[in-house]
Protein backbone atom coordinates (compact mmCIF):
# COMPACT_ATOMS: atom_id res chain seq x y z
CA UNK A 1 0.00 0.00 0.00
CA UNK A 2 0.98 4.07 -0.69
CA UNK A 3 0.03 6.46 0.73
CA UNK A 4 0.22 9.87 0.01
CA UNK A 5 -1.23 13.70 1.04
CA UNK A 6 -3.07 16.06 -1.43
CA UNK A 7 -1.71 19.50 0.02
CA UNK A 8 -4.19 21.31 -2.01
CA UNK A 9 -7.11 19.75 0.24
CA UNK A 10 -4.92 19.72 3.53
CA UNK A 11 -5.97 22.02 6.50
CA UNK A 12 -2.89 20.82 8.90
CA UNK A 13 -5.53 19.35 11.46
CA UNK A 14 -2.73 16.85 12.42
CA UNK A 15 -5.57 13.80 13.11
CA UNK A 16 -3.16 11.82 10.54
CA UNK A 17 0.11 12.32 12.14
CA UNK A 18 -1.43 12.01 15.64
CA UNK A 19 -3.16 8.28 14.64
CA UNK A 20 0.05 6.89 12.71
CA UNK A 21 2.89 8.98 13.69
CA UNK A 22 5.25 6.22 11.67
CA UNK A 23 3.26 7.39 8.44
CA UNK A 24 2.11 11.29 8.74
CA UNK A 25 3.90 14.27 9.64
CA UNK A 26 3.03 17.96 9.89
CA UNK A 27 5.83 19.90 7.61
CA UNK A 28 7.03 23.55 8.27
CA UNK A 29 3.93 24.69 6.06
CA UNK A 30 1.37 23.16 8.41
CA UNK A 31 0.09 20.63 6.19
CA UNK A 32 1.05 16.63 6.24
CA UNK A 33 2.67 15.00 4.87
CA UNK A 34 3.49 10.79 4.20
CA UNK A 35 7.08 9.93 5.51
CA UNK A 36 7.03 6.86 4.27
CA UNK A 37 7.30 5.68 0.18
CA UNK A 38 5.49 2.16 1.19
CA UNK A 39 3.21 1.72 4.30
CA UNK A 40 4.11 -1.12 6.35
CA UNK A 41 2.06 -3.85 6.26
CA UNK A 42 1.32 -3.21 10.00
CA UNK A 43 0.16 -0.17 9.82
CA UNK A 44 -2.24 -0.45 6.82
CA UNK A 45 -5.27 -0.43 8.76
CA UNK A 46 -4.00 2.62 11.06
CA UNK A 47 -3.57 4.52 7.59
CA UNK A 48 -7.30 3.09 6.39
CA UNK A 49 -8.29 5.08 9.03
CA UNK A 50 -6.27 7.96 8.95
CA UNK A 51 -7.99 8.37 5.15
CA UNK A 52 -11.48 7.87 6.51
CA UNK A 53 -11.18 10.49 9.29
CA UNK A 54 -9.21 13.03 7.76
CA UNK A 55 -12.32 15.79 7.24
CA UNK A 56 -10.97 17.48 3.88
CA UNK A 57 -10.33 14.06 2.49
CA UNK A 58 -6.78 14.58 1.57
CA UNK A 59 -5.59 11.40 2.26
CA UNK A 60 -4.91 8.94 -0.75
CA UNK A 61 -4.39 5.53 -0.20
CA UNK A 62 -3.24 3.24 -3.43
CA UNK A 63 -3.40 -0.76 -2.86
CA UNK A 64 -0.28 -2.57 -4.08
């Protein structure tokens, strides 16, 4: 799985990098960001939510 962040849509609420700090972080700008090139395998479902919850839906999640 990949995940990335659509900046356009982001509002910098942090819920991402708060629920999968491995994943998400907040970057100088304010907005997230994915750390991460490939999403370990134990953190998929942590990131499924993530994308659910995020309230701009700027969280993009593409299956391997």
């Amino acid at each position: 799985m990949k995940t990335w962040v659509d900046k356009e849509k982001c509002i910098g609420c942090s819920l991402c990098s708060a629920l999968v700090p491995d994943v998400f972080e907040l970057e100088e700008d304010g907005k997230a960001r994915a750390k991460v090139e490939k999403v370990p395998e134990n953190l998929e479902k942590l990131v499924e939510q993530a994308k659910d919850m995020c309230p701009v839906f700027a969280i993009i999640v593409e299956k391997d």
